[in-house]
Protein backbone atom coordinates (compact mmCIF):
# COMPACT_ATOMS: atom_id res chain seq x y z
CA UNK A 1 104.94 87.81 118.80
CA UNK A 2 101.30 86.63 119.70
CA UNK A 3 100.47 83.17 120.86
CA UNK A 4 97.10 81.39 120.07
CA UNK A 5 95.35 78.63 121.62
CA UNK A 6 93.79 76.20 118.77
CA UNK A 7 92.20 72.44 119.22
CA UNK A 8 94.27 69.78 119.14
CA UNK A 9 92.22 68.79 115.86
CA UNK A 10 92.76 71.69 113.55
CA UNK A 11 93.46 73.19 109.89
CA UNK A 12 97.58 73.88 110.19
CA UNK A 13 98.06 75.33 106.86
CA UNK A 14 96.16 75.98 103.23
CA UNK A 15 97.21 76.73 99.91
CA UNK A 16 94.85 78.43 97.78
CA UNK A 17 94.92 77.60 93.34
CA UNK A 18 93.23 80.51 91.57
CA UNK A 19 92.67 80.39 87.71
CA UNK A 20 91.30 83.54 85.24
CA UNK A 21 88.51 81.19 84.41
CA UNK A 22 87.04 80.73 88.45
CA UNK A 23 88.37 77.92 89.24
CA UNK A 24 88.93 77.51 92.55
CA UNK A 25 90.84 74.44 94.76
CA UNK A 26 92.61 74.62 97.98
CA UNK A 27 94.90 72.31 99.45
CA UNK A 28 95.11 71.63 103.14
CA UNK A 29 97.07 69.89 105.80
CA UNK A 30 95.66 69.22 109.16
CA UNK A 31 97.44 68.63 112.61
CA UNK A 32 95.87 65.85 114.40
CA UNK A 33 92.78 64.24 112.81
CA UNK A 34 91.32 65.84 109.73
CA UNK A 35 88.43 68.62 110.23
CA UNK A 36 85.67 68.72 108.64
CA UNK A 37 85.87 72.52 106.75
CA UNK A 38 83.13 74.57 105.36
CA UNK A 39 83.59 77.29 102.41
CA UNK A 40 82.37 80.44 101.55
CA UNK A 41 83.39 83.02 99.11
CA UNK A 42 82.22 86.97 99.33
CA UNK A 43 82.52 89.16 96.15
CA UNK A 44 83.79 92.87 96.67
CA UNK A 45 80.64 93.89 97.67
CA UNK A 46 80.06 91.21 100.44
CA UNK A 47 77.61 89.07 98.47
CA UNK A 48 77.77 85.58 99.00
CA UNK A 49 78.84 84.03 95.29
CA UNK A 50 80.00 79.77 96.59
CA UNK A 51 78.94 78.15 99.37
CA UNK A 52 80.12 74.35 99.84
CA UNK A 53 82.74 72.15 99.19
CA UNK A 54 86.59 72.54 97.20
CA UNK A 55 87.07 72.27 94.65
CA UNK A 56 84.54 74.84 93.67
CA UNK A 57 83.83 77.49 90.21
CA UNK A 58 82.71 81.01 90.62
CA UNK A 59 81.00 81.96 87.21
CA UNK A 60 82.21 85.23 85.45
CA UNK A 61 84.42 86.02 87.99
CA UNK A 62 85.80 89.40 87.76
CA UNK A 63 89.87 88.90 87.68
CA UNK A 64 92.32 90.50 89.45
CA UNK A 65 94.96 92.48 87.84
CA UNK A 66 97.24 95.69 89.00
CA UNK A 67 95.03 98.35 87.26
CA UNK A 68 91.78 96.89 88.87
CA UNK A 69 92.62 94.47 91.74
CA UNK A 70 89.32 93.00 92.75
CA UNK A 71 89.90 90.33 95.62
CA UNK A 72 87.11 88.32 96.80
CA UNK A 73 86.92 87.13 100.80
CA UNK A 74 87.17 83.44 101.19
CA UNK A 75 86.45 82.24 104.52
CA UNK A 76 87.52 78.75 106.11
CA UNK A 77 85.52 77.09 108.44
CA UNK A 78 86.97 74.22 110.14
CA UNK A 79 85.07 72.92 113.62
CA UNK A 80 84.79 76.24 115.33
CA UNK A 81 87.34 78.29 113.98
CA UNK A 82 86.56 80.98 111.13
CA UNK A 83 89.84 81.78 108.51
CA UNK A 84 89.10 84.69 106.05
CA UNK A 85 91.52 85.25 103.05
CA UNK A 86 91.51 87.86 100.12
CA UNK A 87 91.50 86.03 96.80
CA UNK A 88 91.88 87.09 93.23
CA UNK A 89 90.99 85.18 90.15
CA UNK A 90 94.07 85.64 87.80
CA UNK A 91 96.07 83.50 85.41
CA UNK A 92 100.05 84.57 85.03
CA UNK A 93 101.86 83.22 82.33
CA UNK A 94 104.83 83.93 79.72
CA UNK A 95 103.86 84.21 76.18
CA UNK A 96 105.30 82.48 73.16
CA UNK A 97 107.61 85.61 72.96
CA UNK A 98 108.44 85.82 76.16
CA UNK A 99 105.92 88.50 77.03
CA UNK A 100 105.06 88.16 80.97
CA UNK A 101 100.87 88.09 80.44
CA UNK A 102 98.34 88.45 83.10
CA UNK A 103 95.45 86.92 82.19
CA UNK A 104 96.66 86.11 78.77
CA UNK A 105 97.45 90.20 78.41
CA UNK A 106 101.14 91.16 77.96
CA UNK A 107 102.14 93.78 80.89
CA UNK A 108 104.88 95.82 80.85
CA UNK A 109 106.66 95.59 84.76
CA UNK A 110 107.20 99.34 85.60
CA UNK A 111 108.97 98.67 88.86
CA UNK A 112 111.03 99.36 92.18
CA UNK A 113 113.34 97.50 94.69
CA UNK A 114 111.83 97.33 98.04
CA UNK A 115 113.86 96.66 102.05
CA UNK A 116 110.94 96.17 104.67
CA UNK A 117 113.04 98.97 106.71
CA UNK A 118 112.33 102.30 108.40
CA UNK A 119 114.85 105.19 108.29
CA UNK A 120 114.01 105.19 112.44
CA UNK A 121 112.74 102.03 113.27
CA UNK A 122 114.92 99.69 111.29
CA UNK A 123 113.26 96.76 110.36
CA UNK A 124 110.35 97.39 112.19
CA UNK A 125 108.19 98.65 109.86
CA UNK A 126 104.40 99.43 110.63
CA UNK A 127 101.30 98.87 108.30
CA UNK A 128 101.22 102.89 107.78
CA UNK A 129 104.40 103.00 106.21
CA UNK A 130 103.62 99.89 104.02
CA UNK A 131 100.86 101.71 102.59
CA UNK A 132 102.63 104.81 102.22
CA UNK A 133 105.41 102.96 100.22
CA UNK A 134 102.55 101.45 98.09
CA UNK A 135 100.62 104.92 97.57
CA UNK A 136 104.06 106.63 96.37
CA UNK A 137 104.12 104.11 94.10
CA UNK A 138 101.08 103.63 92.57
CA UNK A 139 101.07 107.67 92.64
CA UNK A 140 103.87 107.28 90.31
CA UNK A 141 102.93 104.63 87.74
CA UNK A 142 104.87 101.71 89.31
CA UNK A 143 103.06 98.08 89.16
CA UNK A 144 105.56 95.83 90.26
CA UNK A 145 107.69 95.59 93.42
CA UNK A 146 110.75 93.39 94.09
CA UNK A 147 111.09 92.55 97.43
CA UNK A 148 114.80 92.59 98.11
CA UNK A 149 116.81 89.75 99.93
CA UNK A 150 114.39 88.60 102.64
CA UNK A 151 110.97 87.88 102.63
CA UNK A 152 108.89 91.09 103.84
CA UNK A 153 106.09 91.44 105.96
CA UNK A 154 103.05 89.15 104.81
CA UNK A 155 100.40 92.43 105.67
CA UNK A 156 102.85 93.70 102.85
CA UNK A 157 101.97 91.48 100.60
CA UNK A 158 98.54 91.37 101.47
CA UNK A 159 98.56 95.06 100.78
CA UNK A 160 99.99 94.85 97.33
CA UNK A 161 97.30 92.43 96.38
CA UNK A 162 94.37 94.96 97.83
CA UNK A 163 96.25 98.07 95.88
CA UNK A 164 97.43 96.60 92.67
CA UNK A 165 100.79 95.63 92.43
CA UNK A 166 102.69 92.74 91.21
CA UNK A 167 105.43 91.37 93.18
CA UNK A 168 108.47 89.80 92.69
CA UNK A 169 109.53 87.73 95.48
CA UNK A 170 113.55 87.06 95.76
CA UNK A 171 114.66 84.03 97.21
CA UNK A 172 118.19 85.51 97.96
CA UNK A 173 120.27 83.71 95.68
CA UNK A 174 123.01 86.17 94.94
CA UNK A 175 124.84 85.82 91.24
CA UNK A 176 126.96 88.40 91.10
């Protein structure tokens, strides 16, 4: 639990659109009156590639994908508060024969059930063990992770989008 003090004018939440071809737009929602917000987008080596306004285009961007999952570092800034967020460029779609494709390639899901749980802390799990569960499993050729019946940690998911891996998020609708 943390508690944070904000202005009574501020960004409440975001929602970040990503396409393979640099396209960028975000969608925000504001509590109280609407901010006025400032972008700016880092590439992997910290070089400023967009500065302005949403919706924006980063030329040639280099896209994210499992095998090389380059993230660029938007940050947000609205009055006098600063948001960062890693971003990928990426396109996921299913192909005329059902073929899951990431950025119009076909990828085979070679994957593994995850519970955000700790043999001795329960479900307490720290940001060391995340990353050990990811390293096992990029150590043995898994690119996709299903998180099982709850959502898990959001520094987990944040983690599988730094390491590579795809994720498939289940929203606990048992059918069997």
């Amino acid at each position: 639990v943390y508690l944070i003090a904000r202005p009574e004018n501020h960004l409440r939440d975001f929602y970040i659109h990503t396409d393979n071809k640099g396209n960028i737009n975000i969608e925000t929602e504001f509590c109280g009156e609407k901010v006025t917000c400032d972008y700016t987008i880092f590439d992997g080596e910290n070089n400023i590639v967009y500065r302005g306004d949403m919706p924006a285009k980063i030329n040639s961007p280099t896209l994210w994908n499992a095998e090389h999952p380059y993230l660029y570092t938007l940050v947000i800034k609205c009055g006098d508060e600063y948001i960062a967020r890693k971003i990928g460029f990426r396109e996921i779609s299913v192909g005329e024969d059902a073929a899951f494709l990431v950025n119009g390639l076909p990828i085979k899901l070679k994957g593994v059930n995850r519970h955000d749980s700790h043999p001795n802390f329960g479900y307490t799990v720290t940001k060391e063990h995340m990353l050990n569960d990811i390293k096992l499993m990029k150590q043995n050729n898994i690119n996709c992770v299903r998180t099982a019946h709850y959502p898990n940690s959001p520094v987990f998911l944040e983690l599988c989008e730094e390491y590579g891996l795809y994720v498939v998020a289940e929203c606990d609708l048992e059918t069997h």
